[in-house]
N, C-alpha and C. Protein backbone atom coordinates (compact mmCIF):
# COMPACT_ATOMS: atom_id res chain seq x y z
N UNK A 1 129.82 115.51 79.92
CA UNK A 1 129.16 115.98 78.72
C UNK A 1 127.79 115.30 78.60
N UNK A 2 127.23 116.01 78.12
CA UNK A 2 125.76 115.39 77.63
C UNK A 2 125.40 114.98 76.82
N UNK A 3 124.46 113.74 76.80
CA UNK A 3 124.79 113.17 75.54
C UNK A 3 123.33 113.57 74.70
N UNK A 4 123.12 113.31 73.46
CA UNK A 4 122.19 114.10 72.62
C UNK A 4 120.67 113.41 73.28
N UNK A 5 120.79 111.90 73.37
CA UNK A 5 119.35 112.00 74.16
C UNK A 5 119.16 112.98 75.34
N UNK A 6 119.62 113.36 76.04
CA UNK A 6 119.86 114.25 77.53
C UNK A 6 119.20 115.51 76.66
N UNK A 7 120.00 116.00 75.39
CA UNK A 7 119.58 117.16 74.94
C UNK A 7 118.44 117.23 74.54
N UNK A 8 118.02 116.18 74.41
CA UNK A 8 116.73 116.28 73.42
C UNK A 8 115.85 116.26 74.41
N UNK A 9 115.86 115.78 75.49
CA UNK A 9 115.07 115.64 76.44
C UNK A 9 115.26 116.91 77.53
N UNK A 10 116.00 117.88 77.61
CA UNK A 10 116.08 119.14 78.02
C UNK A 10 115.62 120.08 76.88
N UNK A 11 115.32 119.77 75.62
CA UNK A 11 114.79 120.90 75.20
C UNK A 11 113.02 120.98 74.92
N UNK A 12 112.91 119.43 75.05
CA UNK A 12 111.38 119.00 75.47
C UNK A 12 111.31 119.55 76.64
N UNK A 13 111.66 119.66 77.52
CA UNK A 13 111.54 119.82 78.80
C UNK A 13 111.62 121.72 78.71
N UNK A 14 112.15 122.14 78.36
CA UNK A 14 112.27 123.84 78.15
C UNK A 14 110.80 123.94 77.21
N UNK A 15 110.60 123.47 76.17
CA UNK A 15 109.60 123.99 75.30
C UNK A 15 108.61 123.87 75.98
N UNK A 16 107.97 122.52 76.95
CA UNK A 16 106.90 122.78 77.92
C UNK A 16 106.72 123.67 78.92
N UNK A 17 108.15 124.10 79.46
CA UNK A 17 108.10 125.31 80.69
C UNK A 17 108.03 125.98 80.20
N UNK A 18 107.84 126.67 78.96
CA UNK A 18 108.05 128.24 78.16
C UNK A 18 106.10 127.81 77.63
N UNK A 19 105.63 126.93 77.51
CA UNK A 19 104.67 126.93 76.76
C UNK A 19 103.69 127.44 78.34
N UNK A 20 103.63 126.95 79.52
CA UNK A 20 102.99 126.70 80.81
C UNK A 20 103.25 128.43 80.75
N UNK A 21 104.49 128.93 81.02
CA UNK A 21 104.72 130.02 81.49
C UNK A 21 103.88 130.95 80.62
N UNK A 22 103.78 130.84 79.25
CA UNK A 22 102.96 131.75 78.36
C UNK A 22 101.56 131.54 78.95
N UNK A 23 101.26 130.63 79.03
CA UNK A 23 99.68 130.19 79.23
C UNK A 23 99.38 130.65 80.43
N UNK A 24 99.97 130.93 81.51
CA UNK A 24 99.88 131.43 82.74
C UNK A 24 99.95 133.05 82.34
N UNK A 25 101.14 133.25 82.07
CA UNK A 25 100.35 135.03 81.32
C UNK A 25 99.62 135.78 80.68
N UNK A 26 98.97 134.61 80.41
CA UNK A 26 97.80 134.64 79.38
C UNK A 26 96.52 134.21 80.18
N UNK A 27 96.74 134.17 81.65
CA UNK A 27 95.32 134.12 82.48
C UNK A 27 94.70 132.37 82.52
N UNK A 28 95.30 131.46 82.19
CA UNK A 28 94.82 130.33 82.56
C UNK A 28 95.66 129.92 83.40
N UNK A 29 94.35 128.63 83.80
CA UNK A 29 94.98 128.43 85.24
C UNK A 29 95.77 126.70 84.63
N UNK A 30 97.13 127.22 84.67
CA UNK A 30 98.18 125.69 84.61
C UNK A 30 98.30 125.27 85.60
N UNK A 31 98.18 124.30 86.77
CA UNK A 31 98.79 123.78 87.17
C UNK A 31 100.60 123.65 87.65
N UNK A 32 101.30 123.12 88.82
CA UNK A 32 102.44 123.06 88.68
C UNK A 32 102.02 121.79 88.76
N UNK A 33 102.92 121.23 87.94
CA UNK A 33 103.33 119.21 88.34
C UNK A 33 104.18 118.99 89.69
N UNK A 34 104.51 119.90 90.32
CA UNK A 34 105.65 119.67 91.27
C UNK A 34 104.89 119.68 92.23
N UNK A 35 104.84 119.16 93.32
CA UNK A 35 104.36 119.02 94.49
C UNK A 35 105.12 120.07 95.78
N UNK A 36 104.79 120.38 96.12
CA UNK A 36 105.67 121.67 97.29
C UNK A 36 105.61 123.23 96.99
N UNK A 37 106.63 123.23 97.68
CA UNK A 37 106.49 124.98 97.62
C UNK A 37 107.56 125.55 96.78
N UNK A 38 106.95 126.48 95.62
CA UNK A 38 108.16 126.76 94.52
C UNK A 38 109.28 127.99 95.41
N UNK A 39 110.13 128.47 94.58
CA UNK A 39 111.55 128.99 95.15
C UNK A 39 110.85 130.53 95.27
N UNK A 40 109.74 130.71 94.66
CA UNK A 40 108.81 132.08 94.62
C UNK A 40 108.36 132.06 95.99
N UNK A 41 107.74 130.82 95.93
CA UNK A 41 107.16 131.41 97.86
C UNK A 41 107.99 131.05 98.77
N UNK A 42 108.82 130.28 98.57
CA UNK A 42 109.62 130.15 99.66
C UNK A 42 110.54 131.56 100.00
N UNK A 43 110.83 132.32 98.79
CA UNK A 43 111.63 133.79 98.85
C UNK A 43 110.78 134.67 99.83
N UNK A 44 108.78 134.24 99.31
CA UNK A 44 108.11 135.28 100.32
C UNK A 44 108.20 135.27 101.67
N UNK A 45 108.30 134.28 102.43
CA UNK A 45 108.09 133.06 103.62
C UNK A 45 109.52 134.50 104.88
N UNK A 46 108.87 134.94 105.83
CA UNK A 46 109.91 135.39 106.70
C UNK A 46 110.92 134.36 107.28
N UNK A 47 112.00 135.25 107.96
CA UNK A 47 113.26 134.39 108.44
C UNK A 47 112.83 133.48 109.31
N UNK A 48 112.03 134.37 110.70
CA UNK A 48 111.21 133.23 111.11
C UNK A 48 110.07 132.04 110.75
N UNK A 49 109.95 131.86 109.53
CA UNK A 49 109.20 130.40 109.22
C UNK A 49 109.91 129.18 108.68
N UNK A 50 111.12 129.59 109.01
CA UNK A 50 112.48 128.74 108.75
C UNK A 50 112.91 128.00 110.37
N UNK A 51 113.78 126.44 110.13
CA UNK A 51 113.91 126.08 110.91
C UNK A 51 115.21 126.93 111.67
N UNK A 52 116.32 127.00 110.94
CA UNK A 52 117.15 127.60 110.69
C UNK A 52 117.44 128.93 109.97
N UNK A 53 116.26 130.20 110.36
CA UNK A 53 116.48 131.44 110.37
C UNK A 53 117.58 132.52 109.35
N UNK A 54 118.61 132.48 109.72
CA UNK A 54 120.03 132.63 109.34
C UNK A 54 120.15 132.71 107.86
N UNK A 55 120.44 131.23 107.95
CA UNK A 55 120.70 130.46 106.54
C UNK A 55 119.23 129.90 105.91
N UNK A 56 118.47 129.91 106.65
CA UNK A 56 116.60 130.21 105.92
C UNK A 56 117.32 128.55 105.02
N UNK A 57 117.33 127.89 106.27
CA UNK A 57 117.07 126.14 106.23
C UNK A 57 115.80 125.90 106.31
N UNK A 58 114.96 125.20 106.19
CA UNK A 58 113.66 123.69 106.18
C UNK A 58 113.19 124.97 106.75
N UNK A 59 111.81 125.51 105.87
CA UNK A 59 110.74 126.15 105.90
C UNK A 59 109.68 125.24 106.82
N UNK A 60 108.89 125.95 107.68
CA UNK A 60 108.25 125.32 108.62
C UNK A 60 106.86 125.81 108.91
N UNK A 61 106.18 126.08 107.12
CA UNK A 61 105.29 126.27 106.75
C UNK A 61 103.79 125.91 106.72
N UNK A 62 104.30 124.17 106.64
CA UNK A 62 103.01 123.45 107.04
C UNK A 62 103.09 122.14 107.58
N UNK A 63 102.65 121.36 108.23
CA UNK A 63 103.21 119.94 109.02
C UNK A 63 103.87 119.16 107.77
N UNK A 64 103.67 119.17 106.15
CA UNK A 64 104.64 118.47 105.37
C UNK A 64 105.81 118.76 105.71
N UNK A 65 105.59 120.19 105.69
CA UNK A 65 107.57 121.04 105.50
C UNK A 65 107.81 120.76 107.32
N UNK A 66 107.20 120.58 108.03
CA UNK A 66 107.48 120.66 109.36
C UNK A 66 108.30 118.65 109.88
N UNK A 67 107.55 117.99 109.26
CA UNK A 67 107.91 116.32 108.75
C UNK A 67 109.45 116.55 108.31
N UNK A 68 109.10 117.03 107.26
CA UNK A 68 110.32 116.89 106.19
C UNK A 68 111.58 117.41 106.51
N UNK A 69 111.40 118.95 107.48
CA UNK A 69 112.32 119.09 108.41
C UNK A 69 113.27 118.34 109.36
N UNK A 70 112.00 117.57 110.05
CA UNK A 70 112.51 116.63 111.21
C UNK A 70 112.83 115.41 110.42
N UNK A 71 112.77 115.15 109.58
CA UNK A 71 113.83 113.80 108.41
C UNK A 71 114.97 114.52 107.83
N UNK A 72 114.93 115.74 107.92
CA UNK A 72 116.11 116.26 107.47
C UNK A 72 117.18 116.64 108.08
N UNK A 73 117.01 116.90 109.52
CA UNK A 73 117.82 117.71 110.73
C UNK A 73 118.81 117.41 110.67
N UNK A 74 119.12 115.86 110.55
CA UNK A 74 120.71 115.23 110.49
C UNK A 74 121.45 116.05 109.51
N UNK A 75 120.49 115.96 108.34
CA UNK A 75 121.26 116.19 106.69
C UNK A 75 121.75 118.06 106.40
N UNK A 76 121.49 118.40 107.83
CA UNK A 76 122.15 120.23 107.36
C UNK A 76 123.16 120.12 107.79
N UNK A 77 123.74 120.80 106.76
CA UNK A 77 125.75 120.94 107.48
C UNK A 77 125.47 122.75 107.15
N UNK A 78 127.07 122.98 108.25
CA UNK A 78 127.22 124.49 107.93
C UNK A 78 126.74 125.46 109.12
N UNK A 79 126.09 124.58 110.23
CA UNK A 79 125.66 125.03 111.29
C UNK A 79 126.05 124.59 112.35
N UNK A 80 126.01 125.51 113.81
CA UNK A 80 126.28 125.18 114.87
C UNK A 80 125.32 124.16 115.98
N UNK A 81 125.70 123.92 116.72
CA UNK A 81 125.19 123.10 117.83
C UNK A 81 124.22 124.16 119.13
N UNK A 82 124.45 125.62 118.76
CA UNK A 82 123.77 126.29 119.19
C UNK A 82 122.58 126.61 118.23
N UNK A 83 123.16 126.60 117.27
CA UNK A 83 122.03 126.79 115.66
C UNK A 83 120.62 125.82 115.92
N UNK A 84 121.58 124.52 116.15
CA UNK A 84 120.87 123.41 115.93
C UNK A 84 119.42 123.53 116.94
N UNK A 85 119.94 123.75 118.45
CA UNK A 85 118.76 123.97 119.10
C UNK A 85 118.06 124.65 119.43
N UNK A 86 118.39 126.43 119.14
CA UNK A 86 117.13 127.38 118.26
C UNK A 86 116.21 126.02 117.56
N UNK A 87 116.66 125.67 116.50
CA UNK A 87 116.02 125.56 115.20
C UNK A 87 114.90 123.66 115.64
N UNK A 88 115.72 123.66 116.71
CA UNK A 88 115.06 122.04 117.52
C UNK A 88 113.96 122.95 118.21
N UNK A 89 114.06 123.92 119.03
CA UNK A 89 112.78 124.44 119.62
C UNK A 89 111.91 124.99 118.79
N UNK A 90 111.77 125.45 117.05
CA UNK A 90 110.93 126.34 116.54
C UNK A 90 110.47 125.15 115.67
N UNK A 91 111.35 123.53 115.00
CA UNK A 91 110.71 122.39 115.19
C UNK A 91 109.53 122.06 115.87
N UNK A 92 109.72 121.68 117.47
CA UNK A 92 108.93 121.61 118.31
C UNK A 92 107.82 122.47 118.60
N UNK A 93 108.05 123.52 118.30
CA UNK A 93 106.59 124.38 118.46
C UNK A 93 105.94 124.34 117.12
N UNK A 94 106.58 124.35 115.95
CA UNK A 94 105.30 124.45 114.61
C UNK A 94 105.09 122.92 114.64
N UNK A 95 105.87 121.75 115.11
CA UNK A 95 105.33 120.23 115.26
C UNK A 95 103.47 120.60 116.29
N UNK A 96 104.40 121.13 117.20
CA UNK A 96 102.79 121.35 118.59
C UNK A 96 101.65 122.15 117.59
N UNK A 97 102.30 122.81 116.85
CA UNK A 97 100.91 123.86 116.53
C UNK A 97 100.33 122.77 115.19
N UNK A 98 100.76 121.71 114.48
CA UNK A 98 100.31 120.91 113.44
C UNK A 98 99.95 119.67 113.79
N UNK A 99 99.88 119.64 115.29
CA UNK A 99 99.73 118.36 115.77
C UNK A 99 100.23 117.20 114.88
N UNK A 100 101.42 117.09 115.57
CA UNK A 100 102.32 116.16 114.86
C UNK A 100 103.80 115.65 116.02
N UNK A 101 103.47 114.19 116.03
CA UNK A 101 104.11 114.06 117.17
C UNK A 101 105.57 113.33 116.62
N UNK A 102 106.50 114.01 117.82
CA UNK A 102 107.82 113.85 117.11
C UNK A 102 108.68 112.84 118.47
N UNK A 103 108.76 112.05 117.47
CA UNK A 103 109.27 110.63 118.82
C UNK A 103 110.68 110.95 119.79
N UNK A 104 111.65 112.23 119.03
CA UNK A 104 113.17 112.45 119.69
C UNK A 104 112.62 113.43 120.27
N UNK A 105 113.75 113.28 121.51
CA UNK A 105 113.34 113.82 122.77
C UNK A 105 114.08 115.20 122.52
N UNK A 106 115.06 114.68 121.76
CA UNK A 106 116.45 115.68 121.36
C UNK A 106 116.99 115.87 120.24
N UNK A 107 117.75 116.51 119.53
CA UNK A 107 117.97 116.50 117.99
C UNK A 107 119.15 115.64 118.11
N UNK A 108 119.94 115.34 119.18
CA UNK A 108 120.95 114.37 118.62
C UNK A 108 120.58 113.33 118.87
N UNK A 109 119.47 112.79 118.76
CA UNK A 109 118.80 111.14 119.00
C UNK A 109 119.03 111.22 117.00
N UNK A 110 118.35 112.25 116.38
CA UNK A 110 118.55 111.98 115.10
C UNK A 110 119.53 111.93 114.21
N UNK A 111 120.96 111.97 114.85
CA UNK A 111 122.26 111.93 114.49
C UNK A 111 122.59 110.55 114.28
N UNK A 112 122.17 109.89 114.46
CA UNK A 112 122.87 108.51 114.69
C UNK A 112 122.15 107.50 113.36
N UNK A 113 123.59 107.07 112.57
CA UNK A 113 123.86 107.21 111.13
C UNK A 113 123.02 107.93 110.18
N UNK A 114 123.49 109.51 110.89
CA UNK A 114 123.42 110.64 109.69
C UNK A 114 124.53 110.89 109.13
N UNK A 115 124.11 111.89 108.17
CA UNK A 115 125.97 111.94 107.19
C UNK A 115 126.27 113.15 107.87
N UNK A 116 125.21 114.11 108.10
CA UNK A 116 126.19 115.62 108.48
C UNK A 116 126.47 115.61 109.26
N UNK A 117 127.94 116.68 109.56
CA UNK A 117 128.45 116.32 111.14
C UNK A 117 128.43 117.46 111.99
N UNK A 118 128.21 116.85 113.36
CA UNK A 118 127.91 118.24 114.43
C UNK A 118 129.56 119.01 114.56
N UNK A 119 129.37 120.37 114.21
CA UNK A 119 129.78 121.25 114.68
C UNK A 119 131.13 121.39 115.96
């Protein structure tokens, strides 16, 4: 249960997203406070700009999301070991195309004390 500070602080939190959202339909330019890519563009983004295609895992949009991928590889469950190395080669090529150098030779160098488990 939630307790009334929580509430009070979710409905502060609603009255500013409803106030941004008006002001944005209303032709000014708000800002997001969030840093990344909202759930809007990531919906636009094809199957292929995903590491993982399929299940449209770690978007591989720009060398952040391409980073953040390769810190994440351990942490996807729900996929195969064939999955995995599609999604290790389309890694490796948007790493090459962002010049961004990736120290594992292999995706199971990054297994080792990860939580998710291979397949």
């Amino acid at each position: 249960m939630a307790t009334t500070k929580q509430k009070e602080a979710a409905k502060r939190n609603l009255k500013k997203a409803r106030a941004a959202q008006s002001d944005r339909a209303h032709g000014e330019d708000v800002p997001r406070r969030a840093e990344g890519m909202s759930t809007a563009e990531e919906n636009r983004l094809s199957d292929k700009d995903f590491a993982f295609p399929e299940q449209r895992k770690e978007p591989l949009s720009d060398a952040k999301h391409v980073r953040n991928a390769i810190a994440r590889f351990d942490q996807v469950e729900g996929v195969s070991d064939a999955d995995r190395d599609r999604a290790w080669k389309r890694i490796l090529s948007a790493a090459k195309k962002y010049d961004i150098d990736v120290d594992a030779d292999d995706w199971r160098e990054l297994f080792k004390g990860g939580r998710a488990k291979k397949k």
